[in-house]
N, C-alpha and C. Protein backbone atom coordinates (compact mmCIF):
# COMPACT_ATOMS: atom_id res chain seq x y z
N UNK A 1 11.22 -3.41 -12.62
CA UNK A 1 10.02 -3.00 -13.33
C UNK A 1 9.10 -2.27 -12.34
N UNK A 2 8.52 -0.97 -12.65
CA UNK A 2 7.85 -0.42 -12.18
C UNK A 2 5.76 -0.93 -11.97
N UNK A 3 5.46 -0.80 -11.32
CA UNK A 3 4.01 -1.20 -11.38
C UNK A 3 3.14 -0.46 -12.54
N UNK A 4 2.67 -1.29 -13.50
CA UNK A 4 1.89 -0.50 -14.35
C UNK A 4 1.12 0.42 -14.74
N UNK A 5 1.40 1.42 -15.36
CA UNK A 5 -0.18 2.33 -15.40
C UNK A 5 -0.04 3.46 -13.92
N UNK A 6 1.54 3.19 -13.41
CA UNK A 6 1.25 3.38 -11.53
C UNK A 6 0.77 5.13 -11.54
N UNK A 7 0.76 5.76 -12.80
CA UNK A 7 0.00 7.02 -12.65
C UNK A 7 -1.04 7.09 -12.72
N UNK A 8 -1.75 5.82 -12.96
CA UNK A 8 -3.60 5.62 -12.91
C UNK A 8 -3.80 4.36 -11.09
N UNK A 9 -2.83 4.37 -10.83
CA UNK A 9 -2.88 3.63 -10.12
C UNK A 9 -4.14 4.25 -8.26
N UNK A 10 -4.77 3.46 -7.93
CA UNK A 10 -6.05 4.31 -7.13
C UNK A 10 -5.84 3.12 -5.53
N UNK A 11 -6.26 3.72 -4.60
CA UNK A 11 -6.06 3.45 -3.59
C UNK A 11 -7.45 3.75 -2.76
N UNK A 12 -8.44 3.28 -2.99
CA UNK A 12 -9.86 3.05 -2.50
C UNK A 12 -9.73 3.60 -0.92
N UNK A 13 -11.15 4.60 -0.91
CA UNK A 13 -11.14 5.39 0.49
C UNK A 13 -11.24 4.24 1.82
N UNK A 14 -12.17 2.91 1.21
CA UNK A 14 -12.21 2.07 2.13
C UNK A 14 -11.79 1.36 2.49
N UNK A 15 -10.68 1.37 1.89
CA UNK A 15 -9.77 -0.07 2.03
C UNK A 15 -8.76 0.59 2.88
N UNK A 16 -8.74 2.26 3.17
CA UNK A 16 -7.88 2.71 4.46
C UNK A 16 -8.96 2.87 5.43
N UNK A 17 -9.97 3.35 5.04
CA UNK A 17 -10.97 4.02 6.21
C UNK A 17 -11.58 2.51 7.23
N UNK A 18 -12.03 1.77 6.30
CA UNK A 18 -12.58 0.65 6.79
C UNK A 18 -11.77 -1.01 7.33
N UNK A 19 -10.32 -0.44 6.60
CA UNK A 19 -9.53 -1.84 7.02
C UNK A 19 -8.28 -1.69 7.67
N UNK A 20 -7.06 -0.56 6.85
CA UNK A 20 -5.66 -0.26 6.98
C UNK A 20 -5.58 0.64 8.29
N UNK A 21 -6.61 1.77 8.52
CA UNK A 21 -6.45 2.69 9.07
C UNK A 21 -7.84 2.35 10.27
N UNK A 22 -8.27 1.05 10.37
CA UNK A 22 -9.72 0.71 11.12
C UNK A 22 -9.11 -0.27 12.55
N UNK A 23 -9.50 0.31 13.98
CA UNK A 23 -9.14 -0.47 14.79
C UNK A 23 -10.00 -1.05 15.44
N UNK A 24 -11.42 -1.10 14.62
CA UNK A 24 -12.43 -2.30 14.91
C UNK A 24 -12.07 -3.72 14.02
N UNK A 25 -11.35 -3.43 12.69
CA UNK A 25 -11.33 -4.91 11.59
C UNK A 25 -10.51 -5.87 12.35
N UNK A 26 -10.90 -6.96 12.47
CA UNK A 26 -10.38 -8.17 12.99
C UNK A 26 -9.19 -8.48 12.37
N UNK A 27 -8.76 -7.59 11.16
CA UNK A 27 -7.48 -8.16 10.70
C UNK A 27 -6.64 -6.96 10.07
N UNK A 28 -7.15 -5.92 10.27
CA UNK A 28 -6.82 -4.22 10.08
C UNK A 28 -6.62 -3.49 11.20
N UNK A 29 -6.47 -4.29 12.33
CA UNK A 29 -6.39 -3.65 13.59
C UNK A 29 -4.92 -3.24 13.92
N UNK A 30 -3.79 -4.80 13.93
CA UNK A 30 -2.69 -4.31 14.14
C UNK A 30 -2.16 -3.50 12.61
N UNK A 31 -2.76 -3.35 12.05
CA UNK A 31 -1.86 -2.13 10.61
C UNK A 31 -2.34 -1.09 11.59
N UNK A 32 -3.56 -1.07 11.33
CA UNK A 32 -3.87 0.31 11.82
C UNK A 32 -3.46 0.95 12.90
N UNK A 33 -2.67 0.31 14.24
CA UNK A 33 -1.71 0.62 14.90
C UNK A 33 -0.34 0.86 14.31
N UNK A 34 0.26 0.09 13.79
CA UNK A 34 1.18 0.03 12.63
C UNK A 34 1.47 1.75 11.89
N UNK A 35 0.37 2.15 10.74
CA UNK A 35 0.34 3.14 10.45
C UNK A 35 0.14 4.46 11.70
N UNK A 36 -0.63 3.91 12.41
CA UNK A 36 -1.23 5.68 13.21
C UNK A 36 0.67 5.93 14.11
N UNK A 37 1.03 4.52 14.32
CA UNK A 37 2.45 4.98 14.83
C UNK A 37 3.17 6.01 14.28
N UNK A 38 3.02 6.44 13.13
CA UNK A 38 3.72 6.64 12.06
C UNK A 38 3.46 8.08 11.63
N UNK A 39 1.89 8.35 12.14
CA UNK A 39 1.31 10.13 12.07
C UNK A 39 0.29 9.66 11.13
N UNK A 40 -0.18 8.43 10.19
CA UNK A 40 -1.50 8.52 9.77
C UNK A 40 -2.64 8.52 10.93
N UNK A 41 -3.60 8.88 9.93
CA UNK A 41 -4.82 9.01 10.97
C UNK A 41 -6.22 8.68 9.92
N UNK A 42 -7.45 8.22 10.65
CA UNK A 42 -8.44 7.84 9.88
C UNK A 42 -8.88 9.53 9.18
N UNK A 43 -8.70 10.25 10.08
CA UNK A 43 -9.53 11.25 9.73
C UNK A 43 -8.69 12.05 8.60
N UNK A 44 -8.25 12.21 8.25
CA UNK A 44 -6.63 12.25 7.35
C UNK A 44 -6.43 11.11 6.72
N UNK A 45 -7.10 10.49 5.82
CA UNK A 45 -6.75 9.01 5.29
C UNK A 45 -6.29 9.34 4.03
N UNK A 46 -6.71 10.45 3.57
CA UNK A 46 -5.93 11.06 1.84
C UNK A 46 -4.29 10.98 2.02
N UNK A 47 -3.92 10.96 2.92
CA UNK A 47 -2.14 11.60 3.29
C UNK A 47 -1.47 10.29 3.30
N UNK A 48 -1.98 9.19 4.16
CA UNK A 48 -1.36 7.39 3.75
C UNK A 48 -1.84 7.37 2.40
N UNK A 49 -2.97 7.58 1.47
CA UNK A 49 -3.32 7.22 0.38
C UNK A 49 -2.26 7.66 -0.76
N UNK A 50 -2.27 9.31 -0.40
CA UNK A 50 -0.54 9.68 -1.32
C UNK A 50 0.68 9.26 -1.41
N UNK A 51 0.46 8.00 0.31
CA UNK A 51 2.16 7.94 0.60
C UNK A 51 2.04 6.36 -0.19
N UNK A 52 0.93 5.97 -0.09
CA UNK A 52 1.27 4.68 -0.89
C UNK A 52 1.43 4.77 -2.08
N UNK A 53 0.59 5.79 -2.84
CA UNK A 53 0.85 6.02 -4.51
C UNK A 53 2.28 5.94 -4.30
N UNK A 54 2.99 7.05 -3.77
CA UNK A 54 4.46 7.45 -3.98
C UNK A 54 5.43 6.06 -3.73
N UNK A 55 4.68 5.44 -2.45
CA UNK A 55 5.70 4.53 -2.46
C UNK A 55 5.26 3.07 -3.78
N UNK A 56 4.19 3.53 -4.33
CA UNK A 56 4.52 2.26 -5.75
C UNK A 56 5.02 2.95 -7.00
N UNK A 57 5.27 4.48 -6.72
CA UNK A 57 5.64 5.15 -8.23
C UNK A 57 6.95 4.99 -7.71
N UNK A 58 7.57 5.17 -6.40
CA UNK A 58 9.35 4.94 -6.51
C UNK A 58 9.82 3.81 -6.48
N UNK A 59 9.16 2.66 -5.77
CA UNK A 59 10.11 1.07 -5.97
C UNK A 59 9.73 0.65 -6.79
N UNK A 60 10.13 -0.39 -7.57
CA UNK A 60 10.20 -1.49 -8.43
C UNK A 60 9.17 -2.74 -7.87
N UNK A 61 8.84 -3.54 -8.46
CA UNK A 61 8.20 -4.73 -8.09
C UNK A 61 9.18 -5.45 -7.76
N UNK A 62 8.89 -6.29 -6.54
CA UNK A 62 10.10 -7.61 -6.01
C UNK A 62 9.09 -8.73 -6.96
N UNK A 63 7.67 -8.97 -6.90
CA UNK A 63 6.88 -10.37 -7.44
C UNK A 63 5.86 -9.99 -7.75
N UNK A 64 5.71 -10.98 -9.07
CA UNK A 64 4.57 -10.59 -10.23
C UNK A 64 3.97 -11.86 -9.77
N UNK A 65 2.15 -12.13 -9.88
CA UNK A 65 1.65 -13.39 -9.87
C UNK A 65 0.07 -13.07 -10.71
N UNK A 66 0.40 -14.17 -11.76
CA UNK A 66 -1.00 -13.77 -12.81
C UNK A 66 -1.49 -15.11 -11.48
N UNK A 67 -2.97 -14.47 -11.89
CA UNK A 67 -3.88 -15.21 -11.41
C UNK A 67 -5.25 -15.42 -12.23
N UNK A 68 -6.25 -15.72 -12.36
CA UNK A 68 -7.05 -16.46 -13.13
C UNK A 68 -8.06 -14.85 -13.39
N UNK A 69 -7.52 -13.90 -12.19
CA UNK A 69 -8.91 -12.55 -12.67
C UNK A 69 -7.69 -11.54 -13.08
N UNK A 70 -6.39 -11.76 -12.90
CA UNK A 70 -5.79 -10.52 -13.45
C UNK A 70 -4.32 -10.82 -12.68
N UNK A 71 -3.85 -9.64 -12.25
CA UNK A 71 -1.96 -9.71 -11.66
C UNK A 71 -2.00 -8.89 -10.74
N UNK A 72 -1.27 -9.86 -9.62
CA UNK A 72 -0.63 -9.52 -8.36
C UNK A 72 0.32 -8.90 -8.19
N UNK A 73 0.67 -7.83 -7.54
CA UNK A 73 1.68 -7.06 -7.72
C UNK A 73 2.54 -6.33 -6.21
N UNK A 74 3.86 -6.98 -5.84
CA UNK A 74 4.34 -7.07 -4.51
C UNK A 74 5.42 -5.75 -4.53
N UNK A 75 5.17 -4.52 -4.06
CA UNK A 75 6.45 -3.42 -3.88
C UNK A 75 6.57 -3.27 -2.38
N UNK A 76 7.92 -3.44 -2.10
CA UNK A 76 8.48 -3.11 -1.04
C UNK A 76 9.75 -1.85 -0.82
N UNK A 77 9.76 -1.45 -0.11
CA UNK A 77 10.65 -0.44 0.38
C UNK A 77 10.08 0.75 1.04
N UNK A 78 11.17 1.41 1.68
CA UNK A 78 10.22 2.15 2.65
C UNK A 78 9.35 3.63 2.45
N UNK A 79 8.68 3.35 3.13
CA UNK A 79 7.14 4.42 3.13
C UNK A 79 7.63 5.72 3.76
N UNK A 80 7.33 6.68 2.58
CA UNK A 80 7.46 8.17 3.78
C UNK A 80 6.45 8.56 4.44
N UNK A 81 6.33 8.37 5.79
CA UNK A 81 5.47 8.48 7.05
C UNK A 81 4.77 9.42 6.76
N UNK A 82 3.81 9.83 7.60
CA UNK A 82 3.20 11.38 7.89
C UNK A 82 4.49 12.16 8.87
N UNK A 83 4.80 11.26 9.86
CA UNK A 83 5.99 11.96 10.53
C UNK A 83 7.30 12.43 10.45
N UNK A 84 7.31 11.82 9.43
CA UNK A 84 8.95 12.07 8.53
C UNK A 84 10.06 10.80 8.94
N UNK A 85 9.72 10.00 9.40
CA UNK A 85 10.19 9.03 9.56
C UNK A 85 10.21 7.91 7.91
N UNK A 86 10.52 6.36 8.20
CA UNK A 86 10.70 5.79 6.84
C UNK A 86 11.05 4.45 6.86
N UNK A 87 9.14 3.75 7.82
CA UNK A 87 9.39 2.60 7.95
C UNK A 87 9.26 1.52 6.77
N UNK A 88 9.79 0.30 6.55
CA UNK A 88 10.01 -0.69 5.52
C UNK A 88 8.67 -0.85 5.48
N UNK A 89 7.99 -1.21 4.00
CA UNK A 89 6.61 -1.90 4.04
C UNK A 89 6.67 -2.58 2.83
N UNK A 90 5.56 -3.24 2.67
CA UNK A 90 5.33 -3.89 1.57
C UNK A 90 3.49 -3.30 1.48
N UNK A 91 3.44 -3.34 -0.29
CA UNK A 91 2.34 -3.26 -0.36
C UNK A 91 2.00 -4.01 -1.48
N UNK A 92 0.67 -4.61 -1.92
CA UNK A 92 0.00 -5.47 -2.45
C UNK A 92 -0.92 -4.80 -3.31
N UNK A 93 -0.59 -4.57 -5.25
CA UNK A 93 -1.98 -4.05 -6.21
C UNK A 93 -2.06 -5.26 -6.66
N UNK A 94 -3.02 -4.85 -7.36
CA UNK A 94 -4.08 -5.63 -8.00
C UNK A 94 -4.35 -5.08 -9.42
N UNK A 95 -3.99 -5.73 -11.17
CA UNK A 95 -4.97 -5.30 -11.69
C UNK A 95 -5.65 -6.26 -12.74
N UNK A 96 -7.45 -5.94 -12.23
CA UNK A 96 -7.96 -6.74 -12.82
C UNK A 96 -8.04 -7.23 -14.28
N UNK A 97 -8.09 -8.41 -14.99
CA UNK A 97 -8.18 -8.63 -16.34
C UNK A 97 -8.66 -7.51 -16.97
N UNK A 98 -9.16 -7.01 -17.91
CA UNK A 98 -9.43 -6.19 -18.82
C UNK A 98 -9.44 -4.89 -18.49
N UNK A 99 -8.26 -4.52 -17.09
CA UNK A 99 -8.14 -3.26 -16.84
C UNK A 99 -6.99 -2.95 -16.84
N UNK A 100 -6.93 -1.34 -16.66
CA UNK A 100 -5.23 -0.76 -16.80
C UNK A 100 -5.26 -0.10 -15.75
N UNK A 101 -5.80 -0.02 -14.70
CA UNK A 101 -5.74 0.77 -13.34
C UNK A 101 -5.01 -0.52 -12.53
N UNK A 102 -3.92 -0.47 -11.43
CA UNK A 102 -4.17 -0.99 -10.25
C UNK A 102 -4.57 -0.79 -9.13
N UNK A 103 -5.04 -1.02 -8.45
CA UNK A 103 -5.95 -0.83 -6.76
C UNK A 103 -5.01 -1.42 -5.63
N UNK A 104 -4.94 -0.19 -4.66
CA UNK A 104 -4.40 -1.27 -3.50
C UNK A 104 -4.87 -2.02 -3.04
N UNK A 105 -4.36 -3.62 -2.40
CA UNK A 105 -5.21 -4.39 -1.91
C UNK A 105 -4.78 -4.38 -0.80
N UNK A 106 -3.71 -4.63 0.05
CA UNK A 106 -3.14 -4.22 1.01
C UNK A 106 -1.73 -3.65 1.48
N UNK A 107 -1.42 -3.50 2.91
CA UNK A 107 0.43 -3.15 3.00
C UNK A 107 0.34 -3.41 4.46
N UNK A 108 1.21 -3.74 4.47
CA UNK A 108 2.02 -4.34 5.72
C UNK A 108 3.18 -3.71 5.93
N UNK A 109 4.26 -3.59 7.46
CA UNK A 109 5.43 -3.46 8.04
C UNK A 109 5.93 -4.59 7.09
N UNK A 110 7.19 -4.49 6.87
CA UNK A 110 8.23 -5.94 7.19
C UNK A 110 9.53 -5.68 7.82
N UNK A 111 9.90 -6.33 8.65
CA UNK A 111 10.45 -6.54 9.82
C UNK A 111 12.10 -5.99 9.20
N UNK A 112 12.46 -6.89 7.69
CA UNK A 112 13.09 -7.02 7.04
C UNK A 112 13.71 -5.99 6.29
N UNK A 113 15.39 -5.58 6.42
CA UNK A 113 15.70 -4.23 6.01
C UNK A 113 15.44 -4.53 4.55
N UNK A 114 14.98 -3.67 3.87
CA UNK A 114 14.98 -3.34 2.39
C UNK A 114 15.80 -2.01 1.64
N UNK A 115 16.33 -2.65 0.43
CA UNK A 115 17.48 -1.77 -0.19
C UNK A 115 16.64 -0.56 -0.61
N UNK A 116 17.19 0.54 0.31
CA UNK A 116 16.57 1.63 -0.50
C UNK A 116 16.81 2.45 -1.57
């Protein structure tokens, strides 16, 4: 199953500028090494923002989790870089109860080969 709506699906400027792609956040620091490995850059944050759309419009969901404000939503497989490379990730939407958009909430490496 594909992530819902994933053509309305939005990826907030701050949640790269200020967390994914930020090497002051106490917990966005190692992504943000993570990604810049990779050819993202803060100043260029639209270009990871496309690569995550793409990478939730091509995989499937591995795990669904309702939760009490809406559904959790887990896609993994790999990310096309800025560099042309095509490391494994996982990424994390969100969509809230009485909405049809999902939002990224986060993405991570995983270590772990995934079927591409």
């Amino acid at each position: 199953m594909k992530l819902p709506n994933v053509d309305q699906a939005i990826v907030p400027q701050e949640k790269l500028t200020e967390y994914l792609l930020s090497d002051t956040h106490a917990d966005g620091s190692p992504k943000a090494d993570f990604f810049r490995s990779f050819g993202f850059t803060i100043a260029h944050w639209q270009e990871l923002a496309r690569a995550l759309l793409a990478h939730a419009a091509e995989y499937g969901i591995v795990r669904e989790e309702a939760t009490p404000f809406g559904f959790r939503y887990v896609i993994e497989g790999p990310l096309k870089a800025a560099d042309g490379r095509r490391p494994n990730l996982r990424s994390i939407w969100f969509i809230d109860t009485d909405m049809e958009s999902a939002r990224l909430v986060t993405a991570y490496p995983l270590k772990e080969k995934v079927n591409d």
